[in-house]
C-alpha atoms as a PDB file:
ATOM      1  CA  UNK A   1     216.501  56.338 -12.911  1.00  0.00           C
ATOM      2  CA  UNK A   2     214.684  59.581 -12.156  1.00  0.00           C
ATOM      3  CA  UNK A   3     216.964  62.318  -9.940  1.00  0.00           C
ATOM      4  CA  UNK A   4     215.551  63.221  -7.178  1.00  0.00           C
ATOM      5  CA  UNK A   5     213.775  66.392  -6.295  1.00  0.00           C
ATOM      6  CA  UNK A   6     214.938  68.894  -4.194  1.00  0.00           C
ATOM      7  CA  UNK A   7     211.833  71.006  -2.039  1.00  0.00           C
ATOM      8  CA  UNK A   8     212.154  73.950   0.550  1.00  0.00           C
ATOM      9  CA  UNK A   9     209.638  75.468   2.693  1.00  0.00           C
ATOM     10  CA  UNK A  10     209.554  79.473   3.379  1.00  0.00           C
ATOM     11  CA  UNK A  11     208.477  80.346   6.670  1.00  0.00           C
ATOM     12  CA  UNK A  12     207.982  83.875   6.263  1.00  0.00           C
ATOM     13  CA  UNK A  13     205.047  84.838   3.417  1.00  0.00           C
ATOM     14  CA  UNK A  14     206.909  86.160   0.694  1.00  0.00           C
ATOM     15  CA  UNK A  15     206.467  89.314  -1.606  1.00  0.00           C
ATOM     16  CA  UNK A  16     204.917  87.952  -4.747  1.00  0.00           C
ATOM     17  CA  UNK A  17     206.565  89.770  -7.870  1.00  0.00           C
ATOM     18  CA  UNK A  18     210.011  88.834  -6.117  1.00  0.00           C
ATOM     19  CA  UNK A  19     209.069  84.913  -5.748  1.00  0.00           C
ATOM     20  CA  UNK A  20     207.930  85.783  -9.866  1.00  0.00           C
ATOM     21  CA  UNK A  21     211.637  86.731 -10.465  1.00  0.00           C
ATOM     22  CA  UNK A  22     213.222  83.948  -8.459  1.00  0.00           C
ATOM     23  CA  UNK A  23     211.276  81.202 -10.264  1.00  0.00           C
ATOM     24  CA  UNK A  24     212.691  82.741 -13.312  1.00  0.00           C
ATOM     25  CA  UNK A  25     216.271  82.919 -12.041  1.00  0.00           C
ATOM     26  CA  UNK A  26     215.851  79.516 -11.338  1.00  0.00           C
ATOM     27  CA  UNK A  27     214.690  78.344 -14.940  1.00  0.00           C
ATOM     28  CA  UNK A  28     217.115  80.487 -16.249  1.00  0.00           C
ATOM     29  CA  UNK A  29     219.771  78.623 -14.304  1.00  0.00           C
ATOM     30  CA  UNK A  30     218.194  75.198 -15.027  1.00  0.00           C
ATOM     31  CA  UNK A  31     218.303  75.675 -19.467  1.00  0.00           C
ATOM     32  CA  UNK A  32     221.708  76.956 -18.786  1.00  0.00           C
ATOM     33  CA  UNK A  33     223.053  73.896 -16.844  1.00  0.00           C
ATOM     34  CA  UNK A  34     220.541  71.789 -18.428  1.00  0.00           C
ATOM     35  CA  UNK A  35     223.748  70.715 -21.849  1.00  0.00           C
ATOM     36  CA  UNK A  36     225.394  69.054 -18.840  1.00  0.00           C
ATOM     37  CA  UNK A  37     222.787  67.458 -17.149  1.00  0.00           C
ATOM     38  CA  UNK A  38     223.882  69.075 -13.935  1.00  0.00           C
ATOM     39  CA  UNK A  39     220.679  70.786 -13.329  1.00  0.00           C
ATOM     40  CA  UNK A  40     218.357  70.450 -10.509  1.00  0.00           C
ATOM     41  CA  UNK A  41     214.369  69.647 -10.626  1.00  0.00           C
ATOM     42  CA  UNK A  42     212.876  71.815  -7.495  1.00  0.00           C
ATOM     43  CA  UNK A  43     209.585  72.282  -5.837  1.00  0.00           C
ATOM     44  CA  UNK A  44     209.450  75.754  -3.662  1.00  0.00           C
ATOM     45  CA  UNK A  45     206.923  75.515  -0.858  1.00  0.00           C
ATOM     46  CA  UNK A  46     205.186  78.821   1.134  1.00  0.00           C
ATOM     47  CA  UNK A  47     203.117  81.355   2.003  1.00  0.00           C
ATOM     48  CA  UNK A  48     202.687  84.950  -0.430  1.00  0.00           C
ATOM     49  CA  UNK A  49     201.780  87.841   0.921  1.00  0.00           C
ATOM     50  CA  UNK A  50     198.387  88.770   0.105  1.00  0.00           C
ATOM     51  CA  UNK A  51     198.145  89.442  -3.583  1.00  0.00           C
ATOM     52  CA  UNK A  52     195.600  89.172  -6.665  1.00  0.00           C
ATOM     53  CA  UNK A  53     196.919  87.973  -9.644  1.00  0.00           C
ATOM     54  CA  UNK A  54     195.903  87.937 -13.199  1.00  0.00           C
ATOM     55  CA  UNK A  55     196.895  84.740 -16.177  1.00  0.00           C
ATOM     56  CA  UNK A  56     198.254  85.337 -19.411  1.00  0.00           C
ATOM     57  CA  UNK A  57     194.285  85.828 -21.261  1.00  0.00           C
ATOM     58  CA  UNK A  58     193.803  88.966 -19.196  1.00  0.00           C
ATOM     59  CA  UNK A  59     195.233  92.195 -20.281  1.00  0.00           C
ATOM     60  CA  UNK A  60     196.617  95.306 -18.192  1.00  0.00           C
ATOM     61  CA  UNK A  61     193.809  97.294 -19.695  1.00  0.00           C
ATOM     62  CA  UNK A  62     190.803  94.434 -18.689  1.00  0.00           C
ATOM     63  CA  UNK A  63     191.839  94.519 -15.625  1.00  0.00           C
ATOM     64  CA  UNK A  64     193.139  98.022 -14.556  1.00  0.00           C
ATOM     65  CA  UNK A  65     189.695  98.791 -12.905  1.00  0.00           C
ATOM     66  CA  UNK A  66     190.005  95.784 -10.987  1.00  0.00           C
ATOM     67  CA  UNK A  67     193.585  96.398  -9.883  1.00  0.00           C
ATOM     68  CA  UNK A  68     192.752  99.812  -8.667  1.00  0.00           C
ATOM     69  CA  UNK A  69     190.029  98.344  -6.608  1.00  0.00           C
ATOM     70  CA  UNK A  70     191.659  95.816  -5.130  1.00  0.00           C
ATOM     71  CA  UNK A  71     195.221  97.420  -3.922  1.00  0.00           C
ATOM     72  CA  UNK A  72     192.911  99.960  -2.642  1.00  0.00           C
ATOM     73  CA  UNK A  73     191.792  97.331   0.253  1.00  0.00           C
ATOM     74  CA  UNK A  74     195.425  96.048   1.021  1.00  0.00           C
ATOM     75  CA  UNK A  75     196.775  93.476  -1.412  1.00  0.00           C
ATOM     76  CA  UNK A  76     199.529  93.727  -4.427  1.00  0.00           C
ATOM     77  CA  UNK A  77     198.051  93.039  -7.955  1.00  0.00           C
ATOM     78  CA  UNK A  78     200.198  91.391 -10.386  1.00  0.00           C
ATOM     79  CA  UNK A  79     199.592  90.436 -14.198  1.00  0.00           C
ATOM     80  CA  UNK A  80     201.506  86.996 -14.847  1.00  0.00           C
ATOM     81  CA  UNK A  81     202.572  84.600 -17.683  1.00  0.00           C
ATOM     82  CA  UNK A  82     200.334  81.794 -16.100  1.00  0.00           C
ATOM     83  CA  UNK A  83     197.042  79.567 -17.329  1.00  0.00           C
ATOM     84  CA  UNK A  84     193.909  80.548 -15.621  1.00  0.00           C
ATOM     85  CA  UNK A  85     192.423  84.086 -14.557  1.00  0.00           C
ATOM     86  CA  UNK A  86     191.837  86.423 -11.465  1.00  0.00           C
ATOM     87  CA  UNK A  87     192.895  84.581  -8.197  1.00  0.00           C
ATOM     88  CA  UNK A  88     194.204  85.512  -4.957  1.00  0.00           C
ATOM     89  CA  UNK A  89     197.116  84.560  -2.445  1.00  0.00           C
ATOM     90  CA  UNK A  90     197.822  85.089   0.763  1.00  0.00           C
ATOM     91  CA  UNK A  91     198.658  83.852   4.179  1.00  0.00           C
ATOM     92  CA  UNK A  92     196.527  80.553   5.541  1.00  0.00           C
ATOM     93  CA  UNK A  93     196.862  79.774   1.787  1.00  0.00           C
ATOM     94  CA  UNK A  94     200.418  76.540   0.948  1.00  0.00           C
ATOM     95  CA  UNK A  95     201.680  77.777  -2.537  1.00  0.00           C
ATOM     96  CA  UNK A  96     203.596  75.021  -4.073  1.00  0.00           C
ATOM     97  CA  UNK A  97     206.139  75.894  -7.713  1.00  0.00           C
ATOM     98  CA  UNK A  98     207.416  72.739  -9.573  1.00  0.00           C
ATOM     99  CA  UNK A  99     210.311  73.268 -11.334  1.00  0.00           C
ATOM    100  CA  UNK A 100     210.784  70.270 -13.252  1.00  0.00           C
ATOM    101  CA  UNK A 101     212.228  69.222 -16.354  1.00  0.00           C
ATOM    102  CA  UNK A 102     209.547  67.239 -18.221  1.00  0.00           C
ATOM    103  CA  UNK A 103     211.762  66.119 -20.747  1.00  0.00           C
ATOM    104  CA  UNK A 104     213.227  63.740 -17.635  1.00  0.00           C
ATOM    105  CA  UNK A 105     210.719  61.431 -17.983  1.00  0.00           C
ATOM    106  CA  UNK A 106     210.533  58.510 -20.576  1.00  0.00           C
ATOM    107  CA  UNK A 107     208.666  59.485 -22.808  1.00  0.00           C
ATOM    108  CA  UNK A 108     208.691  63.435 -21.712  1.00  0.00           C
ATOM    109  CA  UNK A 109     205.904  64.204 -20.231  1.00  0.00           C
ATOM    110  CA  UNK A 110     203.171  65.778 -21.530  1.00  0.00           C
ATOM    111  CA  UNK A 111     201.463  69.046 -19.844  1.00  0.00           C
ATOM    112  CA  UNK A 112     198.242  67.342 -19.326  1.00  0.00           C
ATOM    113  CA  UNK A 113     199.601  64.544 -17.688  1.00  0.00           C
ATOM    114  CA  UNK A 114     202.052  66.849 -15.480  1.00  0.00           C
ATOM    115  CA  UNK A 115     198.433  69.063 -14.766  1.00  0.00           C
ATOM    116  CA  UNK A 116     196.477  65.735 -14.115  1.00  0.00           C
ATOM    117  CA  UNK A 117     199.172  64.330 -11.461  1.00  0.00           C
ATOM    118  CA  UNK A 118     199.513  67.994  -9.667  1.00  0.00           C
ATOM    119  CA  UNK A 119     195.368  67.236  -9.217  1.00  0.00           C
ATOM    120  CA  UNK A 120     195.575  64.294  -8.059  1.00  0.00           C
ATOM    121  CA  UNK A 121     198.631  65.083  -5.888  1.00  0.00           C
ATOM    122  CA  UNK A 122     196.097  67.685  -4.409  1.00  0.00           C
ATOM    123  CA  UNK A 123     193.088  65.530  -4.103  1.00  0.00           C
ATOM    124  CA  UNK A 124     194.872  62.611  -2.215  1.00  0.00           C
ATOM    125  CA  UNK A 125     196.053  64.975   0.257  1.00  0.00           C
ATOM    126  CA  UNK A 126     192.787  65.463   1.290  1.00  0.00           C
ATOM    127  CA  UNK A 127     191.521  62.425   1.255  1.00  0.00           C
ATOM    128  CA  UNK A 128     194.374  60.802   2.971  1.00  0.00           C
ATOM    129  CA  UNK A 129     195.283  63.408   5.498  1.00  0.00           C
ATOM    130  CA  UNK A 130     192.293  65.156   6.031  1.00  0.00           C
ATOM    131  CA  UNK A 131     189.592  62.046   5.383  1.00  0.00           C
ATOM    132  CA  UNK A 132     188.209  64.743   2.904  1.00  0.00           C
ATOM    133  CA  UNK A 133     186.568  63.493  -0.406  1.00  0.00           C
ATOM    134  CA  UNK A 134     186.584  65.913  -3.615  1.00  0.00           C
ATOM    135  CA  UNK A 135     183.907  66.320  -5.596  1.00  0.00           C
ATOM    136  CA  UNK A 136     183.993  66.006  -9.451  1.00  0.00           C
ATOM    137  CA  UNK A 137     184.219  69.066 -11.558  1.00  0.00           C
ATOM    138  CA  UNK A 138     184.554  70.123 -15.527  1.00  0.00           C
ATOM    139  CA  UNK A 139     187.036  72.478 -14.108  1.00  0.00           C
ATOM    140  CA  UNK A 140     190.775  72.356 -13.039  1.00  0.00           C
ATOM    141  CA  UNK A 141     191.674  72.637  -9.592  1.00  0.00           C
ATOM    142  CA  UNK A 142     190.054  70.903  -6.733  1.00  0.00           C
ATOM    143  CA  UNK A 143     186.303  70.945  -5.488  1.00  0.00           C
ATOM    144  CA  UNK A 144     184.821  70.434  -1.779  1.00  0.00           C
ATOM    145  CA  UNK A 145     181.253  70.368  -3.766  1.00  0.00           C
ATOM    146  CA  UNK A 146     180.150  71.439  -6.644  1.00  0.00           C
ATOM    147  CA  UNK A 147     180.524  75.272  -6.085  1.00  0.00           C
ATOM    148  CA  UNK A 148     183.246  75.683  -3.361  1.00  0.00           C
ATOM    149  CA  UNK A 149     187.142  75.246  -4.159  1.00  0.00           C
ATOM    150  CA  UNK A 150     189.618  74.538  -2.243  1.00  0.00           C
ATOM    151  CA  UNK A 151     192.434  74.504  -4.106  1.00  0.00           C
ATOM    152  CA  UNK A 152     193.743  76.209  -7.983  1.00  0.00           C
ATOM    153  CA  UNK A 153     195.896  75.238 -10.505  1.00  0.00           C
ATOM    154  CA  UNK A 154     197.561  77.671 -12.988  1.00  0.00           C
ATOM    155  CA  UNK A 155     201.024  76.403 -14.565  1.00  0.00           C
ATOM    156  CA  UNK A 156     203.822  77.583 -17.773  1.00  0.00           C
ATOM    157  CA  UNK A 157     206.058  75.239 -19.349  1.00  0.00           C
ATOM    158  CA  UNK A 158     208.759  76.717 -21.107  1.00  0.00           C
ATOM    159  CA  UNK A 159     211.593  74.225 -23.154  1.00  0.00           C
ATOM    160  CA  UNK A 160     209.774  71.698 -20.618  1.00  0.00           C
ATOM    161  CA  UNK A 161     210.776  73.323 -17.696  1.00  0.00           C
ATOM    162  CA  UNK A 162     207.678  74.482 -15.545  1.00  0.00           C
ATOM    163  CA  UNK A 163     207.167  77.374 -13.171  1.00  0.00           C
ATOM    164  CA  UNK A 164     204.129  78.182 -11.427  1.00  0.00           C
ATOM    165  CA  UNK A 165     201.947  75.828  -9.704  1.00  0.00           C
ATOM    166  CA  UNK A 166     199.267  74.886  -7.088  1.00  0.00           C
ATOM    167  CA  UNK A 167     197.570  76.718  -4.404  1.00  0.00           C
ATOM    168  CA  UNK A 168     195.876  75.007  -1.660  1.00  0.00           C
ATOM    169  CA  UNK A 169     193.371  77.244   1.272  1.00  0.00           C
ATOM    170  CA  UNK A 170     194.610  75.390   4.992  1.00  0.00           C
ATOM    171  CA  UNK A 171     193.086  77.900   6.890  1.00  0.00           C
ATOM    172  CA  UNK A 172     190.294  80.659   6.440  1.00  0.00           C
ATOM    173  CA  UNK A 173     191.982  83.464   6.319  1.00  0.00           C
ATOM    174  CA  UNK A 174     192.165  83.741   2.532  1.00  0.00           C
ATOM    175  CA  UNK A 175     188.026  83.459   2.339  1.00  0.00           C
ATOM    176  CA  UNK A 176     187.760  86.865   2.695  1.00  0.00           C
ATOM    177  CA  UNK A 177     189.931  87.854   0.388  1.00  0.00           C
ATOM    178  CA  UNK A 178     188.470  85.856  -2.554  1.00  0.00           C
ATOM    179  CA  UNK A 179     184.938  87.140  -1.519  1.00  0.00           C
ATOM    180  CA  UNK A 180     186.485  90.298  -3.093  1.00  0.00           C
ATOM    181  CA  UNK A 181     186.328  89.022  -6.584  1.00  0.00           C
ATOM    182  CA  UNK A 182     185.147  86.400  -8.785  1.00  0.00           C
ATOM    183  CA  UNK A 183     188.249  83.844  -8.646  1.00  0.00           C
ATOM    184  CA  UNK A 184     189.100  81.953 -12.138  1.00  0.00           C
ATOM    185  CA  UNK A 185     186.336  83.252 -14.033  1.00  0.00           C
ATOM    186  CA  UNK A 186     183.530  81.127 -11.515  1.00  0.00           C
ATOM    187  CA  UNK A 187     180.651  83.365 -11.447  1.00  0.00           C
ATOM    188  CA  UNK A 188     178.464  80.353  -9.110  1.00  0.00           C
ATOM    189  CA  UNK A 189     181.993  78.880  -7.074  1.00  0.00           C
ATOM    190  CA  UNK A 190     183.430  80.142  -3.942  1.00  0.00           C
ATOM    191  CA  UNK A 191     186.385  79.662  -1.726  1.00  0.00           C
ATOM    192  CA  UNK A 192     186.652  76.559   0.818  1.00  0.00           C
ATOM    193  CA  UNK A 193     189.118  75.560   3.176  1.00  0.00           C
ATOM    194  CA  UNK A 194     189.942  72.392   4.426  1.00  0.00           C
ATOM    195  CA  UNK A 195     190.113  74.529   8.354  1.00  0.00           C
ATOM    196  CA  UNK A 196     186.382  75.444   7.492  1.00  0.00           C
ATOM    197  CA  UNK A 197     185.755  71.723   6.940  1.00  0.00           C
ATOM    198  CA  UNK A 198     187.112  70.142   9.602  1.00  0.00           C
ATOM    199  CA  UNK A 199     186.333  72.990  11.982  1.00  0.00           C
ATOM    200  CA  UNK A 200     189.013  73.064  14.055  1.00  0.00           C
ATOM    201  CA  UNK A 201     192.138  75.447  13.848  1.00  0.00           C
ATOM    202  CA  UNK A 202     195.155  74.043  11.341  1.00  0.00           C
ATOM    203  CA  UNK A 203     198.289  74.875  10.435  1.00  0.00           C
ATOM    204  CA  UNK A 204     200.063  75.166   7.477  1.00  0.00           C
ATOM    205  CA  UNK A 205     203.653  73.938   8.557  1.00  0.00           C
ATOM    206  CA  UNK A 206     202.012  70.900   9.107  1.00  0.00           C
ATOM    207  CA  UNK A 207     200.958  70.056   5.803  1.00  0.00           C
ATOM    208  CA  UNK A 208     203.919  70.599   3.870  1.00  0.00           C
ATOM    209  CA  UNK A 209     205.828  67.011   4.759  1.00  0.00           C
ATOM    210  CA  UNK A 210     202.824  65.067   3.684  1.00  0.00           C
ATOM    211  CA  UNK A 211     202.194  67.247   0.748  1.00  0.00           C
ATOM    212  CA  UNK A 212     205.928  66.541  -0.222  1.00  0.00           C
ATOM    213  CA  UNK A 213     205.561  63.161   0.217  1.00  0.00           C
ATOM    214  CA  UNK A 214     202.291  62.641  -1.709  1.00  0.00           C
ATOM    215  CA  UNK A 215     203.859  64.915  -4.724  1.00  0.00           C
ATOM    216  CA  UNK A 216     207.045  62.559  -4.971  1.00  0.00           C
ATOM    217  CA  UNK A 217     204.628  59.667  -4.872  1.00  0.00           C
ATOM    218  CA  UNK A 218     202.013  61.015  -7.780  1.00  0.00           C
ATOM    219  CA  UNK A 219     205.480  62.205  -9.773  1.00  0.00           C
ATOM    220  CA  UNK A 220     207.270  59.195  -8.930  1.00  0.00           C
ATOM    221  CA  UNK A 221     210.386  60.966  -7.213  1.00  0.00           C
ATOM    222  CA  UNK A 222     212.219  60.935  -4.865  1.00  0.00           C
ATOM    223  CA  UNK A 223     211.860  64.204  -2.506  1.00  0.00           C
ATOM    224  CA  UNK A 224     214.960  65.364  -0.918  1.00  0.00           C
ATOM    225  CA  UNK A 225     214.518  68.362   1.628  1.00  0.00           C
ATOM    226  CA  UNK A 226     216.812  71.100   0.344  1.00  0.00           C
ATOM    227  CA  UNK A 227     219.839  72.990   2.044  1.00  0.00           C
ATOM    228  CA  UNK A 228     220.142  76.050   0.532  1.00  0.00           C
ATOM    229  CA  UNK A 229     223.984  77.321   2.353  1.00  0.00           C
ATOM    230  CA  UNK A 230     225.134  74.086  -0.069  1.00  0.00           C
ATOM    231  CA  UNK A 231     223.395  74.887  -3.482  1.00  0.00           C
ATOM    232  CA  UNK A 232     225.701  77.731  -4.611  1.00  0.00           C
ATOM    233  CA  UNK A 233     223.494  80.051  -6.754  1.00  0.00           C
ATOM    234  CA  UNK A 234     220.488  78.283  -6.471  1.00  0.00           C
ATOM    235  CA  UNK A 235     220.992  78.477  -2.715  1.00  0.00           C
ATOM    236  CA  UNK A 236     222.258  81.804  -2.871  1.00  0.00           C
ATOM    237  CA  UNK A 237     219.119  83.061  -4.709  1.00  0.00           C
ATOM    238  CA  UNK A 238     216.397  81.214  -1.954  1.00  0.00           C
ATOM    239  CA  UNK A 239     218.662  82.589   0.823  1.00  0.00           C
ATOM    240  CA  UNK A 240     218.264  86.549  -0.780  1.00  0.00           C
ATOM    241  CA  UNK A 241     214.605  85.423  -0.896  1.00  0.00           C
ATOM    242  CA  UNK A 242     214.183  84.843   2.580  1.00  0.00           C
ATOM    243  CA  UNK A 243     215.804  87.666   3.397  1.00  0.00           C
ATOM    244  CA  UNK A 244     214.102  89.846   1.562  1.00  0.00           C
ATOM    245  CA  UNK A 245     210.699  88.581   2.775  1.00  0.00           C
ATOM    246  CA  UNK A 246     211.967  89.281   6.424  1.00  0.00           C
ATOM    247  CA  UNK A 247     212.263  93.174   5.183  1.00  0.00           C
ATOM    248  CA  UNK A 248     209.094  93.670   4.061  1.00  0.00           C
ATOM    249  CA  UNK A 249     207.349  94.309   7.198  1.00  0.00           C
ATOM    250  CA  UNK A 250     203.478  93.611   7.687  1.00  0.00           C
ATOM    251  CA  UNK A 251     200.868  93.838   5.892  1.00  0.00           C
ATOM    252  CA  UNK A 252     196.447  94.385   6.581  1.00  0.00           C
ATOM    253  CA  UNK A 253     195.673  91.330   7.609  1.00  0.00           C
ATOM    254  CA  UNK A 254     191.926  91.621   7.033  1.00  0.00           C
ATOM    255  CA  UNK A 255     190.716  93.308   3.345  1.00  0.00           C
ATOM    256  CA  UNK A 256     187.817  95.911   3.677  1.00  0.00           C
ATOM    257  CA  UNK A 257     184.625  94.799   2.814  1.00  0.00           C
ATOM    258  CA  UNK A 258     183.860  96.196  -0.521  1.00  0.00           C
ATOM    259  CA  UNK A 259     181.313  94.598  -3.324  1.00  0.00           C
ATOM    260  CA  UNK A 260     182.367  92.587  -5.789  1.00  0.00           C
ATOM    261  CA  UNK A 261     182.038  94.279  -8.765  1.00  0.00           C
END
């Protein structure tokens, strides 16, 4: 039988090269622990900051125009290890990083299954909570129609152990900030919402325990809400987390309008 996984929520939008180094504390401590089976599969719910973030094809040197543009109107920009290209994150936006152990399953499984179930985990939420249907696409990630996205998937697997994840837009405050740039290489696509759908404010605290629930169901395990003052360093880490995110004050809330270049 499968473990169970353990998910928190942040409430307070957190800096986004920290949350880089506390996914990789946590891997770190789940290949160490891993010998004795005593490690624990995790999925890390919240908010970032607002932020623009390059994957693993895109070099500092491709993208230092870019970067200079864009921390110019308010965000961070940070290259990452991840699948995909130039995306943003920011408040109105749920952020969600598995940290599984893929190995776990019988046979392990494989990364396009793990991708394929993270889709679908995103596309029944939706549909089932929302009474939104996606539309098809050749790409990954998830489509309101043919050239509006709602929600992006960029993931790593190291020794079968994943970081990164899935972002999903709840409200529209991240719009504007993706009109800023051409997000995953989409010349034609732009950024949706399920708030601009259903036209009607939404928030995103109310999403997360149906998201949970929908993920254990698509990864077939159980979800146990985690409590950080008994995890010991894993605990210890999210706590240091939160805290920092409390110390890092505010931020523009709004980008200024500048082409997209």
């Amino acid at each position: 039988m499968l473990p169970p996984v353990f998910y928190h929520f942040f409430r307070t939008p957190l800096p986004y090269a920290r949350t880089l180094a506390l996914q990789e504390q946590l891997h770190a401590l789940q290949l160490s622990q891993r010998r004795l089976d005593a490690h624990k599969d995790m999925l890390l719910l919240l908010e970032h900051r607002p932020v623009y973030t390059a994957g693993r094809r895109q070099n500092e040197d491709s993208v230092s125009d870019e970067k200079l543009r864009l921390t110019n109107i308010g965000a961070d920009f940070i290259n990452t290890s991840r699948g995909g290209e130039l995306t943003y994150h920011g408040p109105g936006q749920i952020v969600g990083y598995p940290l599984l152990d893929l190995s776990r399953y019988s046979p392990a499984m494989g990364i396009r299954d793990y991708i394929c179930r993270m889709q679908k985990t995103l596309e029944l939420h939706l549909h089932e909570g929302h009474g939104i249907t996606p539309s098809a696409s050749e790409h990954t990630g998830v489509f309101l129609n043919p050239t509006t996205k709602v929600a992006s998937i960029g993931v790593q697997v190291r020794h079968r152990l994943t970081t990164h994840g899935f972002s999903l837009n709840i409200t529209t405050e991240p719009i504007a900030w993706f009109d800023q740039i051409v997000a995953c290489g989409l010349a034609d696509v732009k950024a949706g919402s399920i708030e601009g759908v259903e036209g009607r404010p939404n928030s995103l605290k109310d999403e997360v325990s149906a998201l949970v629930e929908r993920f254990g169901r698509l990864y077939e395990r159980e979800m146990i809400e985690m409590d950080p003052s008994h995890e010991g360093e894993i605990g210890e880490a999210i706590l240091a987390m939160e805290e920092d995110a409390l110390l890092a004050g505010s931020w523009a809330r709004k980008p200024i309008k500048a082409p997209v270049a």
